[in-house]
Protein backbone atom coordinates (compact mmCIF):
# COMPACT_ATOMS: atom_id res chain seq x y z
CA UNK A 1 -57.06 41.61 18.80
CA UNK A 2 -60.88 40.77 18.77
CA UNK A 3 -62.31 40.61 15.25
CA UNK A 4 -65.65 42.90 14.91
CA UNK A 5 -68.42 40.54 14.95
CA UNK A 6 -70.52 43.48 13.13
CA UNK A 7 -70.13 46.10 11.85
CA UNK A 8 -71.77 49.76 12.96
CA UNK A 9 -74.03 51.97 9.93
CA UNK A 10 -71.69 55.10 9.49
CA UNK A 11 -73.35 58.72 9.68
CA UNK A 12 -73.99 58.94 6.02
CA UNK A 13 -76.37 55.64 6.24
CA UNK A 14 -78.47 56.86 8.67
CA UNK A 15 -81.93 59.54 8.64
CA UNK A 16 -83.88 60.94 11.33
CA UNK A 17 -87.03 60.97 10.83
CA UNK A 18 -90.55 62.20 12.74
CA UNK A 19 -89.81 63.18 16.31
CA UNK A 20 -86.01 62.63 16.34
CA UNK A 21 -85.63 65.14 13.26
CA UNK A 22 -87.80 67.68 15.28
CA UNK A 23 -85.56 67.68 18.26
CA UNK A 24 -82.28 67.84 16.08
CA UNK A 25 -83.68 70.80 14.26
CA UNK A 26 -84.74 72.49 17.84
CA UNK A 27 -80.97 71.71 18.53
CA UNK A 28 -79.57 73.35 15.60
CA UNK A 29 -82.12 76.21 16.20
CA UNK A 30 -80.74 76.45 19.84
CA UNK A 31 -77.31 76.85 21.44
CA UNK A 32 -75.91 73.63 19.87
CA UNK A 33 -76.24 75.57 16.49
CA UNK A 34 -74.77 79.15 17.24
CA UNK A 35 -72.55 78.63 20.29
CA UNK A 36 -69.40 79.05 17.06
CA UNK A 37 -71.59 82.36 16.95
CA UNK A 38 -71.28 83.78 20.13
CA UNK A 39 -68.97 81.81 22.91
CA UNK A 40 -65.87 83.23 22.71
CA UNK A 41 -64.34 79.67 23.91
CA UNK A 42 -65.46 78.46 20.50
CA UNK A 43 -65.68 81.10 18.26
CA UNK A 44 -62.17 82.66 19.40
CA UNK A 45 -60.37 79.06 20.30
CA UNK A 46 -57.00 78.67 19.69
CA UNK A 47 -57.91 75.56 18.28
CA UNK A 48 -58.47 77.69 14.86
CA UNK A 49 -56.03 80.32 15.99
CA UNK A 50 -57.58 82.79 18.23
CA UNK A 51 -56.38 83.64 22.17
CA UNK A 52 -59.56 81.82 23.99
CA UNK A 53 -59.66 78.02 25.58
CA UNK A 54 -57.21 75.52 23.70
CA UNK A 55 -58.24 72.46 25.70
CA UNK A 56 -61.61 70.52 25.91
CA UNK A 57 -64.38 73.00 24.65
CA UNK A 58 -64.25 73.14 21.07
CA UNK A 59 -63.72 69.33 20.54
CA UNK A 60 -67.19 68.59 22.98
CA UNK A 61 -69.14 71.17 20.53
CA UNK A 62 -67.70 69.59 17.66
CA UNK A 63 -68.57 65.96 18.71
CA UNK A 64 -72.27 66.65 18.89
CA UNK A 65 -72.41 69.61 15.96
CA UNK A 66 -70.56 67.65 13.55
CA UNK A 67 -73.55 64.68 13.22
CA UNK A 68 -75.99 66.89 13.87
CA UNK A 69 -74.74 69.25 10.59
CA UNK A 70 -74.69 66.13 8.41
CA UNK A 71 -77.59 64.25 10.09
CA UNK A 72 -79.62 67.08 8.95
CA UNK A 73 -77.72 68.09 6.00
CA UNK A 74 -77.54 71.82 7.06
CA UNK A 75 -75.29 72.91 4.53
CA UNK A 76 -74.23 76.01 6.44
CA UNK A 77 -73.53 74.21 9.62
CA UNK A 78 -71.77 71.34 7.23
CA UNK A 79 -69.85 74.12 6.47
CA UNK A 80 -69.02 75.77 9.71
CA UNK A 81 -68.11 72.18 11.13
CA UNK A 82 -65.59 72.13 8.19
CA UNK A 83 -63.89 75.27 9.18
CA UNK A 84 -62.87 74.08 12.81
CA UNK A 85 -61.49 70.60 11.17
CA UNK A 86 -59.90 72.09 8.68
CA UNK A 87 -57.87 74.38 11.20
CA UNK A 88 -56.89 72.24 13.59
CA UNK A 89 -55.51 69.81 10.58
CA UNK A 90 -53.71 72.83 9.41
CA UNK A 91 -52.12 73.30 12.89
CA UNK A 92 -51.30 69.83 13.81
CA UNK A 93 -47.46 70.27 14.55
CA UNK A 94 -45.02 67.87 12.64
CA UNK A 95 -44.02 65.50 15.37
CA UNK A 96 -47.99 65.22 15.15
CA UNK A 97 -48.67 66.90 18.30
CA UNK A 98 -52.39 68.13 17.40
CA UNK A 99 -53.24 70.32 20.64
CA UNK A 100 -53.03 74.16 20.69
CA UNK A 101 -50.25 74.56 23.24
CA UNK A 102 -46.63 75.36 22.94
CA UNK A 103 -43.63 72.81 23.15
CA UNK A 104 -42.67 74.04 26.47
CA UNK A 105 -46.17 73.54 27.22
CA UNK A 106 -46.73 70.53 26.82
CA UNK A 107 -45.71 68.28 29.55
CA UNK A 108 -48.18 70.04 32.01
CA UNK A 109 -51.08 69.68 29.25
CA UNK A 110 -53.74 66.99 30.23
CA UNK A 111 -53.67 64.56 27.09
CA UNK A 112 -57.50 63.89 27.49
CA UNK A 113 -57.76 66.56 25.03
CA UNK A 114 -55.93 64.35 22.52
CA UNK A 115 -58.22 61.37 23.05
CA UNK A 116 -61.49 63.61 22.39
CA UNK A 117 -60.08 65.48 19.51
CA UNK A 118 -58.93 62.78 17.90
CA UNK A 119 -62.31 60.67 18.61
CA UNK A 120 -64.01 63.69 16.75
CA UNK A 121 -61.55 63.63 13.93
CA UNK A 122 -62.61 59.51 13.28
CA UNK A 123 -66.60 61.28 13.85
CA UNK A 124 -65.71 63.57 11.17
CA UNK A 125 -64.39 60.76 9.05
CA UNK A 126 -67.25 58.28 9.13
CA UNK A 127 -69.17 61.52 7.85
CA UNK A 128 -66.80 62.74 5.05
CA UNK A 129 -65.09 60.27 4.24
CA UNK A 130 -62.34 62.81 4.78
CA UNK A 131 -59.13 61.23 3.97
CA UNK A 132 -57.13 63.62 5.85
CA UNK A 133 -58.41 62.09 9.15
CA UNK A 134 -56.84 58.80 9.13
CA UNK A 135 -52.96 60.07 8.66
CA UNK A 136 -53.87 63.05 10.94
CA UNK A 137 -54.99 60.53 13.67
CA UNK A 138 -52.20 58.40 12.74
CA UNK A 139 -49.66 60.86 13.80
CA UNK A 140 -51.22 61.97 16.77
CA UNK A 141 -51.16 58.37 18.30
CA UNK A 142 -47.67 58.12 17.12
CA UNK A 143 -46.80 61.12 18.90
CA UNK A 144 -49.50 59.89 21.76
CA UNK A 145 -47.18 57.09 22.92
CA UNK A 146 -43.91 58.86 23.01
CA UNK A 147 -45.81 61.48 25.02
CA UNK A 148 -47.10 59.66 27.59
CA UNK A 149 -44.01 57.33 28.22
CA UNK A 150 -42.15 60.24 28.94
CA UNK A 151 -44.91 62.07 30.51
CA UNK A 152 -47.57 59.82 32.46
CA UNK A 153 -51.14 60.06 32.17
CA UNK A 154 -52.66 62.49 34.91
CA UNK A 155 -55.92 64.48 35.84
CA UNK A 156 -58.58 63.95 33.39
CA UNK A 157 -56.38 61.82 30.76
CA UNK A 158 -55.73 59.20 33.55
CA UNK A 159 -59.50 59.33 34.39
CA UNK A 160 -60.57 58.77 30.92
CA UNK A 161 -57.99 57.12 29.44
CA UNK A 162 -60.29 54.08 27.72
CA UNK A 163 -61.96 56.91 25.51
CA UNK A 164 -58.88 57.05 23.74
CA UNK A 165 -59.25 53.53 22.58
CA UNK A 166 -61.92 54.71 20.49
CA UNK A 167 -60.44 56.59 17.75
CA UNK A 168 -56.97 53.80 18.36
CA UNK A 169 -58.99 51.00 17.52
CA UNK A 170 -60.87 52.11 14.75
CA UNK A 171 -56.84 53.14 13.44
CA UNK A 172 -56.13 49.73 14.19
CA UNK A 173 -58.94 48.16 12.20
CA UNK A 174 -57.63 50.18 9.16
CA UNK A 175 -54.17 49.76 9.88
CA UNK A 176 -52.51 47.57 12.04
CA UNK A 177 -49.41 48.04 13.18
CA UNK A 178 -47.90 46.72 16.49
CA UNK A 179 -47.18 49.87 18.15
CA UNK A 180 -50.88 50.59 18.54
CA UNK A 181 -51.18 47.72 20.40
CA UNK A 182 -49.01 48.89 23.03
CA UNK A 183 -50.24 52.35 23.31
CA UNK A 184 -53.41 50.34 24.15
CA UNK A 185 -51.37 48.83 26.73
CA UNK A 186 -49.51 52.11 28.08
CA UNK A 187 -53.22 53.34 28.36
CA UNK A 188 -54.14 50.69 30.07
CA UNK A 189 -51.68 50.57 32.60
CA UNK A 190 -51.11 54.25 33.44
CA UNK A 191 -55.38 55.15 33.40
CA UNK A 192 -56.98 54.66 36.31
CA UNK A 193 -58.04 51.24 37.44
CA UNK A 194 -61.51 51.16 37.95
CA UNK A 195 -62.13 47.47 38.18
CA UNK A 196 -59.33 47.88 41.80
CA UNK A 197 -61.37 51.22 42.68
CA UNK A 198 -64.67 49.24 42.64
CA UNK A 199 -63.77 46.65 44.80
CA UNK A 200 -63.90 48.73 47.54
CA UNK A 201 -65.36 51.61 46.72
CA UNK A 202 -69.52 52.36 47.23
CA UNK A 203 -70.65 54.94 45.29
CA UNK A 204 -71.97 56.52 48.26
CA UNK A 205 -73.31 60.60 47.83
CA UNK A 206 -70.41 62.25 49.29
CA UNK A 207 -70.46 65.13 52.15
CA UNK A 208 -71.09 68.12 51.47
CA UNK A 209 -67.40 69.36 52.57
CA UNK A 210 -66.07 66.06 49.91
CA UNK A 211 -68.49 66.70 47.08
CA UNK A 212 -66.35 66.86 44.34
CA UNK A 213 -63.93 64.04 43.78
CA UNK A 214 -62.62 63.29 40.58
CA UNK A 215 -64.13 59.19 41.94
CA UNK A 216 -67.47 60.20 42.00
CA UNK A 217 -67.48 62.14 39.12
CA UNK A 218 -70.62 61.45 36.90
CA UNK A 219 -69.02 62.21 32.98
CA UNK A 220 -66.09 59.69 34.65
CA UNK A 221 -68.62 57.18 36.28
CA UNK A 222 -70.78 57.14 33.28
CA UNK A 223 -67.68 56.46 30.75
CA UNK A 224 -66.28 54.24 32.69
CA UNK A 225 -69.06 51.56 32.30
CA UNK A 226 -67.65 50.98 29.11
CA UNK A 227 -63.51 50.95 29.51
CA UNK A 228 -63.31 46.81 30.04
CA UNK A 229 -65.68 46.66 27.08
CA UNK A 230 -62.95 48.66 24.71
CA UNK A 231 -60.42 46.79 26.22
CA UNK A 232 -61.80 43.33 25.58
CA UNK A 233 -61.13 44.08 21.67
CA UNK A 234 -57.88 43.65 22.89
CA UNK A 235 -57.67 41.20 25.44
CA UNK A 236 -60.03 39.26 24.87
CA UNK A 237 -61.54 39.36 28.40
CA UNK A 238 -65.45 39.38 28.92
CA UNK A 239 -66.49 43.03 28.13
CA UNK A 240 -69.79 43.19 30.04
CA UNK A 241 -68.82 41.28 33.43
CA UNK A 242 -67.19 44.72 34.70
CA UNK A 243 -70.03 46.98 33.82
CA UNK A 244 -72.63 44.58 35.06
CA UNK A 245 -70.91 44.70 38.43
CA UNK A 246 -70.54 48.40 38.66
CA UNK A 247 -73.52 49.25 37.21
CA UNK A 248 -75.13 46.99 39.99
CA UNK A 249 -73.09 49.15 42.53
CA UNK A 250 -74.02 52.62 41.57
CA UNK A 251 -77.43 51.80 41.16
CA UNK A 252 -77.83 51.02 44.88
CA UNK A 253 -77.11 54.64 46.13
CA UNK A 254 -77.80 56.22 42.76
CA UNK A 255 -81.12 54.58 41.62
CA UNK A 256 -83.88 56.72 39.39
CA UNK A 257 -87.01 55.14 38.61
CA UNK A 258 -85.79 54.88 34.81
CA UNK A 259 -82.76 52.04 35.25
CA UNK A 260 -80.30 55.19 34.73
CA UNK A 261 -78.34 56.83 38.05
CA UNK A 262 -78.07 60.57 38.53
CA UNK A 263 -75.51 63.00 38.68
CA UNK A 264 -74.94 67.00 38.78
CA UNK A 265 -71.24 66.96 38.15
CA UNK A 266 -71.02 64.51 40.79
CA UNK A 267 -73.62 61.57 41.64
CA UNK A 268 -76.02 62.74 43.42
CA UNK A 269 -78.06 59.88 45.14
CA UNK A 270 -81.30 58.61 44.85
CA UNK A 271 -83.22 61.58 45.59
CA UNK A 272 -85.92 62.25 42.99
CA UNK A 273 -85.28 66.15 43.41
């Protein structure tokens, strides 16, 4: 394991100020503020007990509403964010299982949900100082790596597996115990291997008729630049000599005038329109 050469402010350390507090307020005046209010796949989730979505929605919401409630210290929305964590550590089964979905559920339930609630529940953390999080998390790797070694990664968890060594290695840091090491591993080797992919693959816009693949994805694509560079806390390997050479290869069918590529679900060329 790679030891931190820095380390990263926390929430609590940092202040918007000028501009960048303007457009945080317009968020919290916007959608990013009420959508608890009036989505029913947030305000009704069954990640706080109601009927609605129990899978990926309220744990995107939460990544960005969380920092933006203590970023602004908005005490109502620091205390709206509260209620959803609160729940879902109130639910968290006691195998540690954390998503809302029965037993006999769960070997058809895509784990990515695990990785992103779990990478909130760390977000939550370095703005609390909640110390709930770090046993909650705790479990729900423990439970992570029986899981999937009975139960392979698939779908979106096998796409997206590196995001999960987000929240594992900041358990790690805090932590260490061996078996988190090979849940890295496990990872590892069941995600999809994007470095092999590359080689031969060329980011090309696809047909019409092929438009969405789960390879040219643009959330996957994006994420992806940074799965070697997780790893390489591990393994020691040189964490930007994989995004440098896929970055290179989007950009030649993907290329925008600002250095960034472009994508509407899928990549979408070099078109300006």
């Amino acid at each position: 394991m790679q030891e931190r050469k820095f380390v990263p402010l926390t929430t609590k350390e940092l202040r918007p100020q000028g501009w960048l507090k303007r457009q945080l307020e317009i968020q919290a005046e916007g959608l990013s503020g009420h959508l608890d209010l009036i989505w029913p796949d947030i305000r009704d989730s069954k990640w706080i007990g109601g009927d609605k979505e129990g899978w990926e929605r309220v744990p995107y919401w939460l990544d960005g509403f969380i920092p933006l409630a203590y970023l602004l210290e908005d005490e109502d929305l620091i205390k709206r964010a509260g209620k959803y964590i609160d729940a879902i550590l109130a639910r968290q089964e006691e195998d540690g299982w954390i998503c809302p979905c029965g037993k006999d559920e769960r070997n058809t339930y895509d784990v990515w949900a695990v990785f992103l609630i779990c990478k909130v529940l760390v977000l939550y953390h370095d703005c609390t100082g909640d110390e709930r999080i770090e046993p909650a998390v705790y479990r729900a790797m423990k439970n992570l790596l029986d899981h999937i070694t009975h139960n392979t990664l698939f779908n979106w968890g096998a796409a997206r597996w590196y995001e999960c060594l987000i929240p594992l290695l900041w358990l790690y840091e805090r932590r260490p115990e061996e078996w988190m090491l090979q849940l890295m591993c496990v990872l590892d080797a069941e995600g999809l291997d994007y470095e092999k992919l590359y080689e031969h693959f060329d980011f090309q816009h696809p047909a019409a008729d092929k438009y969405w693949t789960q390879l040219n994805h643009v959330v996957n694509t994006a994420m992806a630049l940074k799965s070697r560079a997780l790893m390489s806390l591990v393994t020691g390997e040189d964490g930007n000599a994989f995004a440098r050479k896929m970055y290179q290869k989007i950009m030649k069918y993907n290329s925008m005038a600002t250095g960034h590529f472009t994508g509407d679900e899928c990549l979408s060329g070099d078109s300006p329109v």
